[in-house]
PDB file of N, CA and C in Angstrom:
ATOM      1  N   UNK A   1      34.065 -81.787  45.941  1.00  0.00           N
ATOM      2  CA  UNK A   1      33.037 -81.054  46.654  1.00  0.00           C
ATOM      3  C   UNK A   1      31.663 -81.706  46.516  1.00  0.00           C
ATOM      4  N   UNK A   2      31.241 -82.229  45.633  1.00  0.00           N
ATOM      5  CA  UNK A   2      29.994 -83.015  45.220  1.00  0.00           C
ATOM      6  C   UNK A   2      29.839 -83.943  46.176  1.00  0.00           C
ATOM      7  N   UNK A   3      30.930 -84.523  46.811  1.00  0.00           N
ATOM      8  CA  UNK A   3      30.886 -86.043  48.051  1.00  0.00           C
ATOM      9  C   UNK A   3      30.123 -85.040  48.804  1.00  0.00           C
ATOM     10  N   UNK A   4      31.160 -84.102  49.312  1.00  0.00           N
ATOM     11  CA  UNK A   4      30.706 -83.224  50.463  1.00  0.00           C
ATOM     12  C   UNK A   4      29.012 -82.833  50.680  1.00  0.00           C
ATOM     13  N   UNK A   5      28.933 -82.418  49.302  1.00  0.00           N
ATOM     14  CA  UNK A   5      27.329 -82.076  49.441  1.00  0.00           C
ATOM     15  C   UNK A   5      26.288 -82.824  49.630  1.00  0.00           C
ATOM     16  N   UNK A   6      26.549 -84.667  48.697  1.00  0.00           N
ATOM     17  CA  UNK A   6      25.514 -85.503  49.133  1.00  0.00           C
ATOM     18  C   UNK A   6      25.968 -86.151  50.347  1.00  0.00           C
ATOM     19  N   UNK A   7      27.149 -85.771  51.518  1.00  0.00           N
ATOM     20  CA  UNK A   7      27.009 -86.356  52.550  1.00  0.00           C
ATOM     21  C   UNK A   7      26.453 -85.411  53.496  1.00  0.00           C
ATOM     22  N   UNK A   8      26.062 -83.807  53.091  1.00  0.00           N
ATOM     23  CA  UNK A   8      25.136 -82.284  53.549  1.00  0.00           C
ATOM     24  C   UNK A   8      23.753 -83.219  53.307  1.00  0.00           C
ATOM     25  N   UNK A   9      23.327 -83.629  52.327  1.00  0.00           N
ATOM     26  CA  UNK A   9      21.896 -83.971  52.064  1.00  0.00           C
ATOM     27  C   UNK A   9      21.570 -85.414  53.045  1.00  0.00           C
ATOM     28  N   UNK A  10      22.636 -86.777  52.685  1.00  0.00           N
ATOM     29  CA  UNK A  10      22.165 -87.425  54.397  1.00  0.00           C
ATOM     30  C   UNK A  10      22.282 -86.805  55.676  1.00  0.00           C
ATOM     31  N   UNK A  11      22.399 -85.681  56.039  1.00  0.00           N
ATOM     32  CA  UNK A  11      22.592 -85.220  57.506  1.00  0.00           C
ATOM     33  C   UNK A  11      21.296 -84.548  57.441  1.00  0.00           C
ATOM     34  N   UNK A  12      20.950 -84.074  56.804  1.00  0.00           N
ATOM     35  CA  UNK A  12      20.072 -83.278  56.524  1.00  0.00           C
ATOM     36  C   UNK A  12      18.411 -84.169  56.635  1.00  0.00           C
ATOM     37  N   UNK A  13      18.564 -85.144  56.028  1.00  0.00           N
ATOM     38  CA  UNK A  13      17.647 -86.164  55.533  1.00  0.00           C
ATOM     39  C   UNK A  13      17.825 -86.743  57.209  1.00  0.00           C
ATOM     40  N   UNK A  14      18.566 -87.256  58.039  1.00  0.00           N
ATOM     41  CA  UNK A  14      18.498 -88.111  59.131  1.00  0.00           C
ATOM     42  C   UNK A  14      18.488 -86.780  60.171  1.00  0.00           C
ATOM     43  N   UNK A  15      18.450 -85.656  60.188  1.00  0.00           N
ATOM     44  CA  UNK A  15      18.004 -84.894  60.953  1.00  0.00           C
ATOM     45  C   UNK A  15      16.590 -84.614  60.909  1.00  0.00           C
ATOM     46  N   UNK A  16      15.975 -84.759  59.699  1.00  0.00           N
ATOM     47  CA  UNK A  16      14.620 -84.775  59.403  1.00  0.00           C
ATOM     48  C   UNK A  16      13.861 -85.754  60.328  1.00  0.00           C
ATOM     49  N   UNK A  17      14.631 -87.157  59.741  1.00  0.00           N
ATOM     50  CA  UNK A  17      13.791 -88.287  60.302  1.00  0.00           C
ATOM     51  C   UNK A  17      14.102 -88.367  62.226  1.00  0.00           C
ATOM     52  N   UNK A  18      15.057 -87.434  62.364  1.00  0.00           N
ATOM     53  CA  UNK A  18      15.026 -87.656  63.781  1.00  0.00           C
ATOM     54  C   UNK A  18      13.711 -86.798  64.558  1.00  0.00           C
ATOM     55  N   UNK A  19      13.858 -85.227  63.914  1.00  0.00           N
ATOM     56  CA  UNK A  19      12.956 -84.828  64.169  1.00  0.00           C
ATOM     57  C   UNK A  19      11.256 -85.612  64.222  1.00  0.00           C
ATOM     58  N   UNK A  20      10.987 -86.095  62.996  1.00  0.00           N
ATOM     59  CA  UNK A  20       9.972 -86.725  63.049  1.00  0.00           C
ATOM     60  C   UNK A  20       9.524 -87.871  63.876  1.00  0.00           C
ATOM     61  N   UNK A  21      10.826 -88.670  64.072  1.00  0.00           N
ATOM     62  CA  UNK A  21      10.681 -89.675  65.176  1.00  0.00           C
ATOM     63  C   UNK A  21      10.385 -89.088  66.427  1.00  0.00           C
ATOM     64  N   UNK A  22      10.957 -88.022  66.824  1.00  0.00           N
ATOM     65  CA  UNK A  22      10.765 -87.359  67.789  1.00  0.00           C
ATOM     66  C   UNK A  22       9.268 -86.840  68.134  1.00  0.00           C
ATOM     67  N   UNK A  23       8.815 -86.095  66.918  1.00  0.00           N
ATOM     68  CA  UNK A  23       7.085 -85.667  67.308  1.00  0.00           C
ATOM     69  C   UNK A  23       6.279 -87.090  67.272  1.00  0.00           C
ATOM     70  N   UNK A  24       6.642 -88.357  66.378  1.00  0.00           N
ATOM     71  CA  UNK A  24       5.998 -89.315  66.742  1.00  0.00           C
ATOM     72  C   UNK A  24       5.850 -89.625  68.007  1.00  0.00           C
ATOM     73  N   UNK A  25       6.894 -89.790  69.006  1.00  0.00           N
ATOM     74  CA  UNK A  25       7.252 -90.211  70.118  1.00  0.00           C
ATOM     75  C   UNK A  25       6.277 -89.671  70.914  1.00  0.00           C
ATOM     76  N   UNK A  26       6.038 -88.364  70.580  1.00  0.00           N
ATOM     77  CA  UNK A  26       4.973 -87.515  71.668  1.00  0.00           C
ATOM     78  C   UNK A  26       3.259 -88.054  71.635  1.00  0.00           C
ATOM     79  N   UNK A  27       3.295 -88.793  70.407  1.00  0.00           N
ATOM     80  CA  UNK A  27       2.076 -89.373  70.017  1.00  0.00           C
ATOM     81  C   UNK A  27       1.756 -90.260  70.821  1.00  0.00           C
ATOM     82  N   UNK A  28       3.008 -91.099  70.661  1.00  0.00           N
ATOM     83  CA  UNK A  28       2.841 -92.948  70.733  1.00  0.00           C
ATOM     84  C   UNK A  28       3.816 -93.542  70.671  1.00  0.00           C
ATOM     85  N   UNK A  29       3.951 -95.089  71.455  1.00  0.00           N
ATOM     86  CA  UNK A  29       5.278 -95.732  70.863  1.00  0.00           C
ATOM     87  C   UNK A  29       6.861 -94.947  71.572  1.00  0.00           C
ATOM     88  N   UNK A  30       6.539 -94.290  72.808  1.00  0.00           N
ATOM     89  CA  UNK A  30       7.781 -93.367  72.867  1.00  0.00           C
ATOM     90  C   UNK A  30       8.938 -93.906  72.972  1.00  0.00           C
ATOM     91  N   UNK A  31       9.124 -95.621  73.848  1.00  0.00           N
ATOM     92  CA  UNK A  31      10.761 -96.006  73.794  1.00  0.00           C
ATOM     93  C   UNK A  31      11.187 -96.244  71.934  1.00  0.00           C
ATOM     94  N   UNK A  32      10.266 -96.734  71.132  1.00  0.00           N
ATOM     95  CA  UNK A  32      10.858 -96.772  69.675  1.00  0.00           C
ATOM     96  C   UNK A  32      11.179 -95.488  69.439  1.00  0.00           C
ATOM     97  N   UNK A  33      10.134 -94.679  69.147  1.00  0.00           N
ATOM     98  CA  UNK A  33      10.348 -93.270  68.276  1.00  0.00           C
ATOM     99  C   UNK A  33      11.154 -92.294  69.138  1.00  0.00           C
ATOM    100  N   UNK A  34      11.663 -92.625  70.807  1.00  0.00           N
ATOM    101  CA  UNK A  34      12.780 -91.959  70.488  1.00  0.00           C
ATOM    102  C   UNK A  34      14.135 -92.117  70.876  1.00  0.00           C
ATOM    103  N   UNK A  35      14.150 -93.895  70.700  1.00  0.00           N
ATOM    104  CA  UNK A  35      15.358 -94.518  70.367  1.00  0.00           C
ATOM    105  C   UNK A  35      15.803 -94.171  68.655  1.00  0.00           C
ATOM    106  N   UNK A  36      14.675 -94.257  67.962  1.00  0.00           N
ATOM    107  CA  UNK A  36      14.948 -93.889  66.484  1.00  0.00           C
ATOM    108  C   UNK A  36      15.690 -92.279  66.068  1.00  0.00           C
ATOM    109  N   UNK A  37      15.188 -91.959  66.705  1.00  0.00           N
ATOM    110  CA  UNK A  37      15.470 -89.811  66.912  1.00  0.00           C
ATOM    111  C   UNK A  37      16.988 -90.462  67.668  1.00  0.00           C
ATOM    112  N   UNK A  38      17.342 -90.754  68.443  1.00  0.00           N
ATOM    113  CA  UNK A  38      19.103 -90.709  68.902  1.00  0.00           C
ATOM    114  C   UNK A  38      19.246 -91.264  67.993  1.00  0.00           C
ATOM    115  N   UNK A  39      18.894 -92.832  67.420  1.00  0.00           N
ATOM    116  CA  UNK A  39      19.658 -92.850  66.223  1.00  0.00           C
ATOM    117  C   UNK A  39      20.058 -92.266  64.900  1.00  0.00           C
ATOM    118  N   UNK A  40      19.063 -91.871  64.288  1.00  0.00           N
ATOM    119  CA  UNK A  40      19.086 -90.633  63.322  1.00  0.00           C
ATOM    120  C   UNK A  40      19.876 -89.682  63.600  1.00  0.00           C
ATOM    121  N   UNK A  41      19.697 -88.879  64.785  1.00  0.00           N
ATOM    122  CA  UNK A  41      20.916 -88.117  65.255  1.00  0.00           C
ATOM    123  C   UNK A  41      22.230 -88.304  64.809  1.00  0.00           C
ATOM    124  N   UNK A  42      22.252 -89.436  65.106  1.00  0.00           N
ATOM    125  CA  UNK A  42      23.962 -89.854  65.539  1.00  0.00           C
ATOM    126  C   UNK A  42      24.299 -90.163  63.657  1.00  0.00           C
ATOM    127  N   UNK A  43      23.883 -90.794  63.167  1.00  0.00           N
ATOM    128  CA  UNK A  43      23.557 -90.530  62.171  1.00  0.00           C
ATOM    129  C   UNK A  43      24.041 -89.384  61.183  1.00  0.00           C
ATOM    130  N   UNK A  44      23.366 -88.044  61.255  1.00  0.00           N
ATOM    131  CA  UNK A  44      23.380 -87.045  61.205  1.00  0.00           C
ATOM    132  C   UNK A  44      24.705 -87.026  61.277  1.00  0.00           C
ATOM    133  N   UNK A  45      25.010 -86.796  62.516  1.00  0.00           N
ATOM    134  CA  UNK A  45      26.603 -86.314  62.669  1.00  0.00           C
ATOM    135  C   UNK A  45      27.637 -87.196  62.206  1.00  0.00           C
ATOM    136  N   UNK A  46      27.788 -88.566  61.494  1.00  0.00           N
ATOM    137  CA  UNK A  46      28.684 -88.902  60.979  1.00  0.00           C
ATOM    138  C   UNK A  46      28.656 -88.181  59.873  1.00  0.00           C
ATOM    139  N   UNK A  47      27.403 -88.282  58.881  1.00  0.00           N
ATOM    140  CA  UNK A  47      27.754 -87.192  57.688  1.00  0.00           C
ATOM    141  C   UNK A  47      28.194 -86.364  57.793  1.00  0.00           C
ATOM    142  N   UNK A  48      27.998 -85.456  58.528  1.00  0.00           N
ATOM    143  CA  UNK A  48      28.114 -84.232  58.844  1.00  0.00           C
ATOM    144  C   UNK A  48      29.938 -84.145  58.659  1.00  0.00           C
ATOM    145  N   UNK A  49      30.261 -85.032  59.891  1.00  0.00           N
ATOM    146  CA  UNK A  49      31.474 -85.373  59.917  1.00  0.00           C
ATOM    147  C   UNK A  49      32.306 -85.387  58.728  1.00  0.00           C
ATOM    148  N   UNK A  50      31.768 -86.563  57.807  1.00  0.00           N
ATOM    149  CA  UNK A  50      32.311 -86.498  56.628  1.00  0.00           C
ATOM    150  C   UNK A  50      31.835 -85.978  55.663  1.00  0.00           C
ATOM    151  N   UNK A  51      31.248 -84.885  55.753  1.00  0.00           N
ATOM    152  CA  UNK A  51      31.077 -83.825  54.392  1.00  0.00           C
ATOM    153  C   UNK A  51      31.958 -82.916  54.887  1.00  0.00           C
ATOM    154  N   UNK A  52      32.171 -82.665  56.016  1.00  0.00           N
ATOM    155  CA  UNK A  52      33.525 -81.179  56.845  1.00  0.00           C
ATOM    156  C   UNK A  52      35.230 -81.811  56.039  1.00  0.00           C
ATOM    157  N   UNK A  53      35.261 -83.633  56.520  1.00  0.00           N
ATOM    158  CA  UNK A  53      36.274 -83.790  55.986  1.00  0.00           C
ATOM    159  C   UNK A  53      36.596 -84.202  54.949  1.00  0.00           C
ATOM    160  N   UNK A  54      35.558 -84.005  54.073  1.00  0.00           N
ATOM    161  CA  UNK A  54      35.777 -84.337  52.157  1.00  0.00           C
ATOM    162  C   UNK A  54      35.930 -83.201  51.987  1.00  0.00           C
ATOM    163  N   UNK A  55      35.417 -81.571  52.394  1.00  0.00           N
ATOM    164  CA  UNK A  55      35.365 -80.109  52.022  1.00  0.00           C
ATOM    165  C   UNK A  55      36.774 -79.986  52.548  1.00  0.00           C
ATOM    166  N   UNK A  56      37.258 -80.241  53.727  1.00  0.00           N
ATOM    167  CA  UNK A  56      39.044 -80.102  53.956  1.00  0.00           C
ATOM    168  C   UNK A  56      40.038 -80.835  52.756  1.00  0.00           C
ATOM    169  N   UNK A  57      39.463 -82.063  52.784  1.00  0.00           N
ATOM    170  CA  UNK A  57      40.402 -82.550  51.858  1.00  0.00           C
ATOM    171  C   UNK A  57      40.149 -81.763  50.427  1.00  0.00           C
ATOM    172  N   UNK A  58      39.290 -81.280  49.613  1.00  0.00           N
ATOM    173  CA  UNK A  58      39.226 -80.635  48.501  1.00  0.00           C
ATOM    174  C   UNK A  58      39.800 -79.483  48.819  1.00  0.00           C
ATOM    175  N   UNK A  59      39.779 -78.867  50.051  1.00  0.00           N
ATOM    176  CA  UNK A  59      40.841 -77.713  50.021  1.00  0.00           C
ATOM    177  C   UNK A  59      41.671 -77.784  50.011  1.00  0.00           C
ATOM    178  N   UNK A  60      42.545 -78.832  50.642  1.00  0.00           N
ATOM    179  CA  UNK A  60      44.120 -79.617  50.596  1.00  0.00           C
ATOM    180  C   UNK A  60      45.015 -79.597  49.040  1.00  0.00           C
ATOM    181  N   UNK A  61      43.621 -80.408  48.158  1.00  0.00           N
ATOM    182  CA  UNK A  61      44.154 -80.450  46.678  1.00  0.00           C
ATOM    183  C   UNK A  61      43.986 -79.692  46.128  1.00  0.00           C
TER     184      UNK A  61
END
């Protein structure tokens, strides 16, 4: 369960930085900051991904 949680804290952490890339974008710089925000995103959801399937597999065992 511990994998699970520090792969909760990178999703968490690259949802942050997407967000932030995102209000940057509104500043300045918009094709970087919010090419950076989809990336972070995407990001996001692999952890995400694999904190769901490290929490399945600890339920398995």
């Amino acid at each position: 369960m511990q994998r699970a949680t520090v792969a909760d804290q990178h999703a968490n952490y690259c949802k942050a930085q997407s967000a932030a890339h995102l209000a940057a974008a509104e500043i300045g710089n918009f094709d970087f900051h919010s090419r950076m925000s989809v990336v972070f995103l995407g990001m996001a959801e692999v952890h995400q991904s694999a904190a769901n399937k490290q929490r399945h597999a600890a339920t398995i065992l």
